[in-house]
C-alpha atoms as a PDB file:
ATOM      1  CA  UNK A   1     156.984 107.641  94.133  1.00  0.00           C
ATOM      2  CA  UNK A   2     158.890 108.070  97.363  1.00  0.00           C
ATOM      3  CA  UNK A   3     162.354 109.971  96.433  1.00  0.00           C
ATOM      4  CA  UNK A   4     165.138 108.150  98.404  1.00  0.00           C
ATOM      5  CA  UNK A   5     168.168 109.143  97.242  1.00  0.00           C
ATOM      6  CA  UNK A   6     169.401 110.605 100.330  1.00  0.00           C
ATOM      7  CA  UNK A   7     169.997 106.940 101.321  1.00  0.00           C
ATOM      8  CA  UNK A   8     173.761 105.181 101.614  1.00  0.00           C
ATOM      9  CA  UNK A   9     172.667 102.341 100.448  1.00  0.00           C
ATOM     10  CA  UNK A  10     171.949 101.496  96.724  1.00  0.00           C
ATOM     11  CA  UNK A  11     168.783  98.534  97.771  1.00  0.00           C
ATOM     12  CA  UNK A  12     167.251 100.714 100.411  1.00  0.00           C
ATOM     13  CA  UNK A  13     167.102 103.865  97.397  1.00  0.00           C
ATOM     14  CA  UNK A  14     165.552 101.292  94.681  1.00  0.00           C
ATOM     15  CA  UNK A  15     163.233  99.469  97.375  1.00  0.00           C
ATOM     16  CA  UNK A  16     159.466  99.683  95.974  1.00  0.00           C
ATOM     17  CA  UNK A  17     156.960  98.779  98.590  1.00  0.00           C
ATOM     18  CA  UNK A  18     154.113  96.436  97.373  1.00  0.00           C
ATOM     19  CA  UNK A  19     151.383  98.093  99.465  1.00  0.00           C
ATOM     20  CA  UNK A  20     148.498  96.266 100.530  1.00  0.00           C
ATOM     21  CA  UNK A  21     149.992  93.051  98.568  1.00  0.00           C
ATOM     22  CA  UNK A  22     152.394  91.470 101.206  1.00  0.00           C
ATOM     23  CA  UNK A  23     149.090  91.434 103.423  1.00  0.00           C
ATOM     24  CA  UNK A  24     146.459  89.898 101.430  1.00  0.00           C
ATOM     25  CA  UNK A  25     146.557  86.303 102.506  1.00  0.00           C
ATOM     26  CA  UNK A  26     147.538  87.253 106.141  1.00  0.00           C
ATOM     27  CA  UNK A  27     144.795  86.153 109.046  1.00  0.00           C
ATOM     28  CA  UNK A  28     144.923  86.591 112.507  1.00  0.00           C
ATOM     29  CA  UNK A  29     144.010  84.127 115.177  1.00  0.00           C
ATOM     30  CA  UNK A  30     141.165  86.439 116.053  1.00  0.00           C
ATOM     31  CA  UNK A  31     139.706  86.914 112.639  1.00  0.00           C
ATOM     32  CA  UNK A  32     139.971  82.840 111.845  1.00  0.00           C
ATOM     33  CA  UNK A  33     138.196  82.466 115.495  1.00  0.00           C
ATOM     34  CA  UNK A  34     135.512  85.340 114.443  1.00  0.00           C
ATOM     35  CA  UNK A  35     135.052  83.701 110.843  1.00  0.00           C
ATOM     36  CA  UNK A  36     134.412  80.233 112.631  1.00  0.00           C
ATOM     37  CA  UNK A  37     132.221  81.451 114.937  1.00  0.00           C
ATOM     38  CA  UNK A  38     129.958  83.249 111.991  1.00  0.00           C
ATOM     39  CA  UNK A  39     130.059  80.280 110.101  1.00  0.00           C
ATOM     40  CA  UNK A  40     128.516  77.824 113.487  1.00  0.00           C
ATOM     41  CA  UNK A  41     125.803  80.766 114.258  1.00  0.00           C
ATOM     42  CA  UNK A  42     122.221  79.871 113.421  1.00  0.00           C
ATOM     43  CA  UNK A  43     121.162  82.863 111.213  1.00  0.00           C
ATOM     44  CA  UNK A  44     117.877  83.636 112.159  1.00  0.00           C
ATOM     45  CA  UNK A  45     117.199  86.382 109.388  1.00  0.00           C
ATOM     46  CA  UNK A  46     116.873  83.275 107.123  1.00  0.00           C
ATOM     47  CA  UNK A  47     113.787  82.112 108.627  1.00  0.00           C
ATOM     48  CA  UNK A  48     111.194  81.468 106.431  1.00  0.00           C
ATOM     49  CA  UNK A  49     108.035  83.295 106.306  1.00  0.00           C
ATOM     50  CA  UNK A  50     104.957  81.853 107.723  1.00  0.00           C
ATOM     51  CA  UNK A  51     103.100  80.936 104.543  1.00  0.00           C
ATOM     52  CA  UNK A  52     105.936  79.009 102.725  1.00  0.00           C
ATOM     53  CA  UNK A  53     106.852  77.369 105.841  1.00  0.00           C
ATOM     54  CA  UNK A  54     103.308  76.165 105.936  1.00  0.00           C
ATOM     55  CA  UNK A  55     103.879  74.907 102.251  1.00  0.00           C
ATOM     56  CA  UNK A  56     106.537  73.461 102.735  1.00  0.00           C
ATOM     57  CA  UNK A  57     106.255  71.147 105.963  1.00  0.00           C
ATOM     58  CA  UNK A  58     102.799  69.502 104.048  1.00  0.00           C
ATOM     59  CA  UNK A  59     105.085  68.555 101.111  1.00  0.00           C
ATOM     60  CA  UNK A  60     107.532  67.131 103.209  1.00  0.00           C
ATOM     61  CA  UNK A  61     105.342  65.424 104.928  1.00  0.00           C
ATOM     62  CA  UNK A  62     103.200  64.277 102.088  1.00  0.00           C
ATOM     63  CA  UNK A  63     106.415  62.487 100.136  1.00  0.00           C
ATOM     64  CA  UNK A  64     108.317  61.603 103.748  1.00  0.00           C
ATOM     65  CA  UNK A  65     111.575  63.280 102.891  1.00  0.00           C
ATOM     66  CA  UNK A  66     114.736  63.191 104.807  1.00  0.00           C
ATOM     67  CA  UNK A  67     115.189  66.831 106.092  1.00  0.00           C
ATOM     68  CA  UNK A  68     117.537  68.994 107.836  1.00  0.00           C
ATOM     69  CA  UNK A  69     114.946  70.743 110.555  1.00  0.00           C
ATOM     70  CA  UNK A  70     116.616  74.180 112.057  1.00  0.00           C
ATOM     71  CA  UNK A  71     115.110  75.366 114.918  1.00  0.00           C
ATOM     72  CA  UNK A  72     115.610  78.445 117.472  1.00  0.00           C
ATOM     73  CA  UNK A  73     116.590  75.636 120.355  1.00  0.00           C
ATOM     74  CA  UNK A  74     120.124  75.080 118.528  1.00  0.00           C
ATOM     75  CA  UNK A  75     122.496  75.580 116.101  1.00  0.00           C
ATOM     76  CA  UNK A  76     122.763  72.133 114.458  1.00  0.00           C
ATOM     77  CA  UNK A  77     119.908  71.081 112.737  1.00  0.00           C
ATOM     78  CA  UNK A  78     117.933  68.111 113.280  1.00  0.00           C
ATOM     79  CA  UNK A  79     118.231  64.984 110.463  1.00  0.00           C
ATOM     80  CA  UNK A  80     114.942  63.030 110.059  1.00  0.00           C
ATOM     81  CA  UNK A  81     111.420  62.799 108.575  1.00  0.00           C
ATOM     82  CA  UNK A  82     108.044  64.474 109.745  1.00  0.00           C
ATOM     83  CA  UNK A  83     105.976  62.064 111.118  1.00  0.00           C
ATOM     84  CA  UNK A  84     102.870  63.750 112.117  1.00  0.00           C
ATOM     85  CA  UNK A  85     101.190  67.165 112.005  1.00  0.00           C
ATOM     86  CA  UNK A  86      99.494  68.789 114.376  1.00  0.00           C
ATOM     87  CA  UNK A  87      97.279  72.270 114.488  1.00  0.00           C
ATOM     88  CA  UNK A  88     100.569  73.885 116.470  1.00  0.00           C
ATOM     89  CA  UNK A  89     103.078  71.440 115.613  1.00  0.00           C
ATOM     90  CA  UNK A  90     104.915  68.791 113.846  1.00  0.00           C
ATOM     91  CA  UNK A  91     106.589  65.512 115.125  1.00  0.00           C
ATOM     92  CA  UNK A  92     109.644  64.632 113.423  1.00  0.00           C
ATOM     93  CA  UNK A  93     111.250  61.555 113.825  1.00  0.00           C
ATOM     94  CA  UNK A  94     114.805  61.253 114.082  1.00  0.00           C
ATOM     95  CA  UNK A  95     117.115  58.436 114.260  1.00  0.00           C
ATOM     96  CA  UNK A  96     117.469  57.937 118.133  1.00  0.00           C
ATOM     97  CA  UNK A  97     113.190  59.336 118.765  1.00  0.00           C
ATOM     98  CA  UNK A  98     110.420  61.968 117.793  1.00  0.00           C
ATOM     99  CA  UNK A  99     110.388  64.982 119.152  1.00  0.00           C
ATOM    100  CA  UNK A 100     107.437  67.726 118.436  1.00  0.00           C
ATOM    101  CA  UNK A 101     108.140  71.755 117.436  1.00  0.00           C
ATOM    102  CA  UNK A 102     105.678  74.399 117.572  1.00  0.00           C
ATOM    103  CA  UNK A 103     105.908  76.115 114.201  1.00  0.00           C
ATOM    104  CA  UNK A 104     106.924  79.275 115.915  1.00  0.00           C
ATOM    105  CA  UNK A 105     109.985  76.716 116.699  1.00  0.00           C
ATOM    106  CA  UNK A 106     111.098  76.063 113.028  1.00  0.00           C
ATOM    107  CA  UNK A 107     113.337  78.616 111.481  1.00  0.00           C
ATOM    108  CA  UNK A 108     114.079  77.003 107.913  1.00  0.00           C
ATOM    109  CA  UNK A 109     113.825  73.567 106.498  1.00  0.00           C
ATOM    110  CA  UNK A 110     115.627  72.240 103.723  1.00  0.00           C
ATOM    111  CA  UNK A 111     116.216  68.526 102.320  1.00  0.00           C
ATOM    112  CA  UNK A 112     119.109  66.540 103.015  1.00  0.00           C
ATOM    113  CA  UNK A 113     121.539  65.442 100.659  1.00  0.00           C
ATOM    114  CA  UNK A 114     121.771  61.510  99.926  1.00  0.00           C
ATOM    115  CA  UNK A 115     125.268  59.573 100.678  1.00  0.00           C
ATOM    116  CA  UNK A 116     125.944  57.674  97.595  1.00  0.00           C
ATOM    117  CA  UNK A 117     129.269  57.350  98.274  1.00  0.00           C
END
């Protein structure tokens, strides 16, 4: 404890400082833009590995699953169905046309969530 009593005035000898308390909710612009930022980067350390990728795009296929496709072209994924597979690549149908992706493309694929709202 900090000794004080050489102080005039009675509140300024009794003050007790929270510490790290009075900052624990407080954000910056810069850490809110840096948080955001993290949050809208395609991760590319979660791209699958080869095999299960494999795996997993014949299953998809097979039972013609809505899926969120990530690739290393963008950061949003793509929302639609595989339509066709290729030796090098798949064509996946989305609402507005089908595109094809190399499977060196195609980071991670997971299923998308049904609306029943």
């Amino acid at each position: 404890m900090i000794d004080r009593s050489y102080l005039p005035y009675k509140v300024a000898r009794e003050y007790v400082d929270r510490g790290m308390a009075k900052w624990m909710s407080f954000f910056i612009s810069e850490h809110t833009t840096a948080l955001t930022k993290l949050k809208n980067e395609s991760r590319f350390s979660e791209e699958m590995d080869p095999e299960e990728k494999m795996i997993i795009i014949y299953q998809m296929y097979q039972y013609g699953v809505t899926i969120l496709l990530f690739t290393s072209d963008r950061k949003d994924p793509y929302i639609g169905t595989i339509c066709d597979i290729d030796c090098e690549k798949i064509y996946f149908r989305t609402d507005d046309k089908t595109r094809s992706f190399l499977f060196s493309q195609i980071l991670r694929l997971d299923i998308a969530e049904e609306d029943n709202g």
